[in-house]
PDB file of N, CA and C in Angstrom:
ATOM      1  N   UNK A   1      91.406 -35.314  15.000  1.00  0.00           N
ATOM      2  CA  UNK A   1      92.237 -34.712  13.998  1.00  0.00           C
ATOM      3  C   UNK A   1      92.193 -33.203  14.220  1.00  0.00           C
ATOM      4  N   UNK A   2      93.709 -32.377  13.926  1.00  0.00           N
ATOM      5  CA  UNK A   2      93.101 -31.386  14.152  1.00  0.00           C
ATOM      6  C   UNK A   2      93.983 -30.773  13.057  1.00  0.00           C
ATOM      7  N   UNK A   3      93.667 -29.169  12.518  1.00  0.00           N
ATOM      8  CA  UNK A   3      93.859 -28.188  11.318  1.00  0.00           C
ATOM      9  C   UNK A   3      94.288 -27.084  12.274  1.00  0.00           C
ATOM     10  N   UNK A   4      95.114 -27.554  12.562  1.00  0.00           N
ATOM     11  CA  UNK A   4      96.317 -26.150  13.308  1.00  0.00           C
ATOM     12  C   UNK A   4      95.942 -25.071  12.472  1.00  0.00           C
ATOM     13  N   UNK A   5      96.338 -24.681  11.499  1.00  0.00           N
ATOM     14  CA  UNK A   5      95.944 -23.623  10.244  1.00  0.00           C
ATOM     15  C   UNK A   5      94.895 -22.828  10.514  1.00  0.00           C
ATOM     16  N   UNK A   6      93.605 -23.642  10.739  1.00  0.00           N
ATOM     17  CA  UNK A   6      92.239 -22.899  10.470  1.00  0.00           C
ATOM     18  C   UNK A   6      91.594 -22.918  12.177  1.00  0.00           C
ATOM     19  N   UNK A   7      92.019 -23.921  12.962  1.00  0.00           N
ATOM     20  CA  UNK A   7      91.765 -23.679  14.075  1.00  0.00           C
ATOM     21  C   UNK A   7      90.785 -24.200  14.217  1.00  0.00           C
ATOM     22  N   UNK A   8      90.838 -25.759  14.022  1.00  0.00           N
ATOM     23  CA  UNK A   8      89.519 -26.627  14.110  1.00  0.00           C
ATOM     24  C   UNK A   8      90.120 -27.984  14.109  1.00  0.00           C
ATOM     25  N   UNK A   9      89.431 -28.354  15.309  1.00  0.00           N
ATOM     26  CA  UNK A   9      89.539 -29.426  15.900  1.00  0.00           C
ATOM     27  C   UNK A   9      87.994 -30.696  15.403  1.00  0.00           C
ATOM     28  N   UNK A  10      88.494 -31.617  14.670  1.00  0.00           N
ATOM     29  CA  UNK A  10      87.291 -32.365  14.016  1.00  0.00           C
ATOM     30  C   UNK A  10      87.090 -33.996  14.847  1.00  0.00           C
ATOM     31  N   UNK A  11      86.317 -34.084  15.423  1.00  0.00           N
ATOM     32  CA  UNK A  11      85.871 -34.977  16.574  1.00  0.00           C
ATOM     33  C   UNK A  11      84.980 -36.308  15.442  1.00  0.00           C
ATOM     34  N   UNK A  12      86.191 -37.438  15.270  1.00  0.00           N
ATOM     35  CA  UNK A  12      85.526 -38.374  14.060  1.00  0.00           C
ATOM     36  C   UNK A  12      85.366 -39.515  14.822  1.00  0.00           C
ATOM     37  N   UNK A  13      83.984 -40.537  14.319  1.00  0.00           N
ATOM     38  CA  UNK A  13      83.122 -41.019  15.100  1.00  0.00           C
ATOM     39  C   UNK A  13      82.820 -41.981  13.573  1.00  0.00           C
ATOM     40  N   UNK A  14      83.088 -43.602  14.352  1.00  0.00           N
ATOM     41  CA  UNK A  14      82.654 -44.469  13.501  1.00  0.00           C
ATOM     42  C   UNK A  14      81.719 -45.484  13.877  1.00  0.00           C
ATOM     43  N   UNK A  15      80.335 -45.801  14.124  1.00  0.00           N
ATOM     44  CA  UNK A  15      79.404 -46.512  14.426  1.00  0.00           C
ATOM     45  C   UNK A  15      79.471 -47.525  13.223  1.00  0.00           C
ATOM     46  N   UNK A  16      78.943 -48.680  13.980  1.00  0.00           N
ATOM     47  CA  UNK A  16      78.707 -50.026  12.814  1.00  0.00           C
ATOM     48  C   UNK A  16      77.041 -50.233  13.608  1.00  0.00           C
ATOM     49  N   UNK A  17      76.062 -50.622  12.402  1.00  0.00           N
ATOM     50  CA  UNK A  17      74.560 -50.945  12.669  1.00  0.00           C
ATOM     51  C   UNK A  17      73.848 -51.200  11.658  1.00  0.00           C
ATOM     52  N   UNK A  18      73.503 -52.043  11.834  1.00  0.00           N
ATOM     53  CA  UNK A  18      72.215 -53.045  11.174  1.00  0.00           C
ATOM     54  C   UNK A  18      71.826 -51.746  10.144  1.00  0.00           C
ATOM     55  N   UNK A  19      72.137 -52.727   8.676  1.00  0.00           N
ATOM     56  CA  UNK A  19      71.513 -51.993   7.418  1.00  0.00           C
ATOM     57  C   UNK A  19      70.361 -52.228   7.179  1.00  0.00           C
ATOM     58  N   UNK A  20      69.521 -53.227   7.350  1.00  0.00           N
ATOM     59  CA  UNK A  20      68.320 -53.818   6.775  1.00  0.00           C
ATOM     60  C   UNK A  20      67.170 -52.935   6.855  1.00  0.00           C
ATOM     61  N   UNK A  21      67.481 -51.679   7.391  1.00  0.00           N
ATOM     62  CA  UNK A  21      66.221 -50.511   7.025  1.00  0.00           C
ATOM     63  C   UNK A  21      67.271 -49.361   6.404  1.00  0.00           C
ATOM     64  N   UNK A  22      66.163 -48.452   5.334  1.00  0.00           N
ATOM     65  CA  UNK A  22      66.756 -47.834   4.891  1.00  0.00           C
ATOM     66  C   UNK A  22      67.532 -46.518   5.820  1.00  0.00           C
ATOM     67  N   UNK A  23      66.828 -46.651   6.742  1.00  0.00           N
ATOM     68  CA  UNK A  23      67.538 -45.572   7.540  1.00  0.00           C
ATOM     69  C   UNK A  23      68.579 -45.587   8.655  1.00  0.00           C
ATOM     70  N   UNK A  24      69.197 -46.511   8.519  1.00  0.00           N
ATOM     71  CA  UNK A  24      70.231 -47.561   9.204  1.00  0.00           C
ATOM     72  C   UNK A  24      71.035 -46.173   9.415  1.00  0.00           C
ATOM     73  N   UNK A  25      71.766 -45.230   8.044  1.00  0.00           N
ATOM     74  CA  UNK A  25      72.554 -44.330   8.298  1.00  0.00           C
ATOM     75  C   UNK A  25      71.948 -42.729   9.487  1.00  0.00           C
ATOM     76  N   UNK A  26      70.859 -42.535   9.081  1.00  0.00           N
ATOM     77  CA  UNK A  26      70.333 -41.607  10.051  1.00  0.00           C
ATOM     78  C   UNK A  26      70.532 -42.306  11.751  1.00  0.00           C
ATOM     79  N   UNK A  27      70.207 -43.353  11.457  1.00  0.00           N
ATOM     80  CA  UNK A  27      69.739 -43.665  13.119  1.00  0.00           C
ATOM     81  C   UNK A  27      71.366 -44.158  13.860  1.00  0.00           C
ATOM     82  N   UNK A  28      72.385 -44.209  13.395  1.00  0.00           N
ATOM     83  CA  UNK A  28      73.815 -44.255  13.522  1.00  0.00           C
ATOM     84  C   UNK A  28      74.072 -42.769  13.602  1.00  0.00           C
ATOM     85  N   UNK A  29      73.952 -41.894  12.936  1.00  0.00           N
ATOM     86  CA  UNK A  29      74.266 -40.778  13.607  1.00  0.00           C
ATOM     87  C   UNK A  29      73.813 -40.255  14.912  1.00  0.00           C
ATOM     88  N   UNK A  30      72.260 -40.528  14.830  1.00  0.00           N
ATOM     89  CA  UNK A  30      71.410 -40.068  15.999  1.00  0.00           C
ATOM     90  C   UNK A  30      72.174 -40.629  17.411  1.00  0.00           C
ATOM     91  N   UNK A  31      72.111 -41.786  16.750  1.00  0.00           N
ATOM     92  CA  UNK A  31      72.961 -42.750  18.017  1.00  0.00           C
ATOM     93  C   UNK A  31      74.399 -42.140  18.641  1.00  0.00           C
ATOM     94  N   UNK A  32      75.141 -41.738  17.883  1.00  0.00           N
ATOM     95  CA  UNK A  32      76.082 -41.473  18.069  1.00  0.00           C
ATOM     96  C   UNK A  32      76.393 -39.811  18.674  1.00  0.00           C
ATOM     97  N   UNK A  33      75.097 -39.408  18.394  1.00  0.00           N
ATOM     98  CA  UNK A  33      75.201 -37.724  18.518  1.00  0.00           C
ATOM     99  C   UNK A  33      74.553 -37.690  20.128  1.00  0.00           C
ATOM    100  N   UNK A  34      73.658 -38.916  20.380  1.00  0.00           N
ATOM    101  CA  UNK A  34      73.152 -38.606  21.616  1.00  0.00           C
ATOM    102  C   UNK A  34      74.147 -39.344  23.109  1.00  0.00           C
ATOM    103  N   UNK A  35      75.500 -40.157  22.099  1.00  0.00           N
ATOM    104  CA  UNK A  35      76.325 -40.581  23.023  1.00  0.00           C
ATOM    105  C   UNK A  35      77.710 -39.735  23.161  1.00  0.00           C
ATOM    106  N   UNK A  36      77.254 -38.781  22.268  1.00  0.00           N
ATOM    107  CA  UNK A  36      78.894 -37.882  22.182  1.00  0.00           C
ATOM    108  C   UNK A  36      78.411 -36.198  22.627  1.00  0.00           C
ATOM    109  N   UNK A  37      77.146 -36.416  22.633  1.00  0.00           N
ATOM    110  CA  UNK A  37      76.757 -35.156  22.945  1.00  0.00           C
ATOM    111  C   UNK A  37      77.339 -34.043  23.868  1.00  0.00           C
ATOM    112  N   UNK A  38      77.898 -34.656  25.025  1.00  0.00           N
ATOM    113  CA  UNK A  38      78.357 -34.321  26.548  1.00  0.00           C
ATOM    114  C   UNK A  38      79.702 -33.814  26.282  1.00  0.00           C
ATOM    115  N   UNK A  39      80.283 -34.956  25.455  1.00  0.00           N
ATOM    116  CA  UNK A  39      81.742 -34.517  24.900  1.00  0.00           C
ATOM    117  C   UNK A  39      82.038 -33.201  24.227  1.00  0.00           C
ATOM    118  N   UNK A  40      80.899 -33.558  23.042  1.00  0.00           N
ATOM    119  CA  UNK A  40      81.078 -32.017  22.038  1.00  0.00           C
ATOM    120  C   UNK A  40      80.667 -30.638  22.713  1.00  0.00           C
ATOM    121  N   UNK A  41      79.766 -31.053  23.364  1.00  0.00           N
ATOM    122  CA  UNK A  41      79.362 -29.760  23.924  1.00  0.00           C
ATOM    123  C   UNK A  41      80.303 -28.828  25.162  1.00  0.00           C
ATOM    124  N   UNK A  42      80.905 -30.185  25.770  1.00  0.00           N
ATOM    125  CA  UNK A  42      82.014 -29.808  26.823  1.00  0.00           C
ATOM    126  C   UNK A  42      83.041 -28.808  25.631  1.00  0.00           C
ATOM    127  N   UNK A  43      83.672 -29.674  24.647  1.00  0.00           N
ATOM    128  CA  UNK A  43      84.490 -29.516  23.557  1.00  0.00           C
ATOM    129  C   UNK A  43      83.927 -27.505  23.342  1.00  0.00           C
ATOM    130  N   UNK A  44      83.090 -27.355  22.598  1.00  0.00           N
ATOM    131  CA  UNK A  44      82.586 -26.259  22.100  1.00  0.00           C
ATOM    132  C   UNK A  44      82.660 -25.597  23.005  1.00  0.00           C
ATOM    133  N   UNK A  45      82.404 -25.277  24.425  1.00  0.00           N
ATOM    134  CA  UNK A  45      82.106 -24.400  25.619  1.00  0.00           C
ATOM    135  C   UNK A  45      83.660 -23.938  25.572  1.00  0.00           C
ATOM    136  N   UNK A  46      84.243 -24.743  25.683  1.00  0.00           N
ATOM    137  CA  UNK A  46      85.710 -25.081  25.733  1.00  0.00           C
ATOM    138  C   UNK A  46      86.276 -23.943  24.804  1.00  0.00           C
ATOM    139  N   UNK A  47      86.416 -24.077  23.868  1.00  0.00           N
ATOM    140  CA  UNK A  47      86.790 -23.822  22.537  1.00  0.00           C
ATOM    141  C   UNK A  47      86.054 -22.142  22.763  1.00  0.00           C
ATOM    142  N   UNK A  48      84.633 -21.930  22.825  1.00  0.00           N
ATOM    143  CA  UNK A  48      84.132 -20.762  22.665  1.00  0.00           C
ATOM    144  C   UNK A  48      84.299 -19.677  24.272  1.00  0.00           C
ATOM    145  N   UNK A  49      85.339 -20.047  25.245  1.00  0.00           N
ATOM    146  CA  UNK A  49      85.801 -19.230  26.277  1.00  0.00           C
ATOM    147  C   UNK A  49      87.545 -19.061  26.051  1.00  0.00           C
ATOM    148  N   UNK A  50      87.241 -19.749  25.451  1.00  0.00           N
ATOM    149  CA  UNK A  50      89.415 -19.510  25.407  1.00  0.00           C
ATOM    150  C   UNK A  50      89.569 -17.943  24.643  1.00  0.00           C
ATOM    151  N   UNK A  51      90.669 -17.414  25.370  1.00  0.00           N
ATOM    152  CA  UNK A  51      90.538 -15.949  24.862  1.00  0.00           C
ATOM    153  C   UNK A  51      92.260 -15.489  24.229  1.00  0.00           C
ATOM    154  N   UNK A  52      92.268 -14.878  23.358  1.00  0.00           N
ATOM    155  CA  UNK A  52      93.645 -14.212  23.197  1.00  0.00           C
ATOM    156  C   UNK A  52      94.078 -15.372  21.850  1.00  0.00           C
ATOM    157  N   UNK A  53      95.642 -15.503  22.394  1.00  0.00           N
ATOM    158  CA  UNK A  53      96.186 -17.053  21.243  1.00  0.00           C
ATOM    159  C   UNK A  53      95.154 -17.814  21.486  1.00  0.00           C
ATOM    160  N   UNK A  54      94.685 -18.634  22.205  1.00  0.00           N
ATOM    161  CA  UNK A  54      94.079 -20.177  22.182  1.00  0.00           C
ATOM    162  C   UNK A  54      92.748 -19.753  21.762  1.00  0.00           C
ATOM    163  N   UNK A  55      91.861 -18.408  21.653  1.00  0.00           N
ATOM    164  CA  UNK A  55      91.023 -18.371  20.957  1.00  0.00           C
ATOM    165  C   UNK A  55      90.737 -18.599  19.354  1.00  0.00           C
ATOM    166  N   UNK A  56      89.235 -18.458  19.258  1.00  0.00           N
ATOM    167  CA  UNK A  56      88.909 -18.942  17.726  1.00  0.00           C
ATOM    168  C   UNK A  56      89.289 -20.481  17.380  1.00  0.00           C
ATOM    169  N   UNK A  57      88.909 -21.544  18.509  1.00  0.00           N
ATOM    170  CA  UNK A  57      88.686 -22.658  17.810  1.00  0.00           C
ATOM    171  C   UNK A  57      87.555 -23.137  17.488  1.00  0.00           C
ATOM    172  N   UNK A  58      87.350 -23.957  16.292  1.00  0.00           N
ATOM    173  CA  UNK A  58      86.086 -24.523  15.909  1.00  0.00           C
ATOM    174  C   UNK A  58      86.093 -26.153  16.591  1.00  0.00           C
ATOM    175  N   UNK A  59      85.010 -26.741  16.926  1.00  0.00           N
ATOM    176  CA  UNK A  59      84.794 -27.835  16.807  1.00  0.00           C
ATOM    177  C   UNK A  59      83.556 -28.982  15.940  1.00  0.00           C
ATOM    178  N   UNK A  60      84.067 -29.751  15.394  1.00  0.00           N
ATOM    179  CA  UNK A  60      83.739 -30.220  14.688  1.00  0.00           C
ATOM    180  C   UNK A  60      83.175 -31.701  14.609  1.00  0.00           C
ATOM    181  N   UNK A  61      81.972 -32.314  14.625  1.00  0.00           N
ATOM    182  CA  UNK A  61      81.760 -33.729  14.728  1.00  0.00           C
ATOM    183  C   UNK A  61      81.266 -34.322  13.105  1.00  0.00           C
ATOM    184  N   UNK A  62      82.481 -35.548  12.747  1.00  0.00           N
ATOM    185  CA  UNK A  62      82.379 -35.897  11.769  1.00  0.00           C
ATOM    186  C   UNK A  62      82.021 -37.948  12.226  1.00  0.00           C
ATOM    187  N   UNK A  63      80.822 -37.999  11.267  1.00  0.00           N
ATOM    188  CA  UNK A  63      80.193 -39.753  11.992  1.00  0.00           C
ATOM    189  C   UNK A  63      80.325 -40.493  10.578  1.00  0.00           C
ATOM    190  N   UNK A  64      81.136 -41.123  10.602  1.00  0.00           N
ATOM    191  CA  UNK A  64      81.003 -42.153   9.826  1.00  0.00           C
ATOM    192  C   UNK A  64      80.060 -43.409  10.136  1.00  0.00           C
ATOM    193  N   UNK A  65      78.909 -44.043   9.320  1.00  0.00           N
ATOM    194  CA  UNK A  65      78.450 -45.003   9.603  1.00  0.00           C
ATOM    195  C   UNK A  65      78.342 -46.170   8.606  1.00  0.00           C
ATOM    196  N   UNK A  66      78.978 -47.433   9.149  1.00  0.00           N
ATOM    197  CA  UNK A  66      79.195 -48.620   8.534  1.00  0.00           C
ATOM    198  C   UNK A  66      78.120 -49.595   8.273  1.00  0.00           C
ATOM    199  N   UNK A  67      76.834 -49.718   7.535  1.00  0.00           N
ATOM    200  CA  UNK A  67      76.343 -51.203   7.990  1.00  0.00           C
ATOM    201  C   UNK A  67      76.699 -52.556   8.171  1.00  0.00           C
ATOM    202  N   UNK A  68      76.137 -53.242   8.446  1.00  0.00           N
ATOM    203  CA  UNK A  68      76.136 -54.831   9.038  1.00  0.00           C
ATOM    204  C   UNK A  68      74.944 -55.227   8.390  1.00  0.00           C
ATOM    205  N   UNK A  69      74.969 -56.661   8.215  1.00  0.00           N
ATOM    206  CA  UNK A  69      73.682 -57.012   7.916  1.00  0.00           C
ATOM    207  C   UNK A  69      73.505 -58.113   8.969  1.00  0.00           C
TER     208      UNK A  69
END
């Protein structure tokens, strides 16, 4: 998704994983942050060399996580 306006690009991420511990939602992000990592960071490098118009973008990682039981 992106906010032409403000100049931020939001990188959304939906994992599904086993609820039956309470920390089902932490460990879905973790999961997800250590498989998108390469992306965002490419993303941000990206974003933080662009100069002139295409400068000043933000990037943004938003994780939604679903349980399962």
């Amino acid at each position: 998704m992106t906010d032409w306006a403000n100049k931020v690009i939001y990188e959304l991420q939906f994992k599904r994983t086993s609820d039956q511990r309470r920390d089902y939602r932490e460990r879905g992000e973790s999961r997800t942050m250590a498989q998108d990592h390469i992306l965002i960071r490419s993303l941000k490098k990206v974003a933080e060399d662009a100069e002139g118009e295409n400068g000043g973008w933000k990037i943004k990682l938003i994780i939604f996580v679903g349980g399962t039981s």
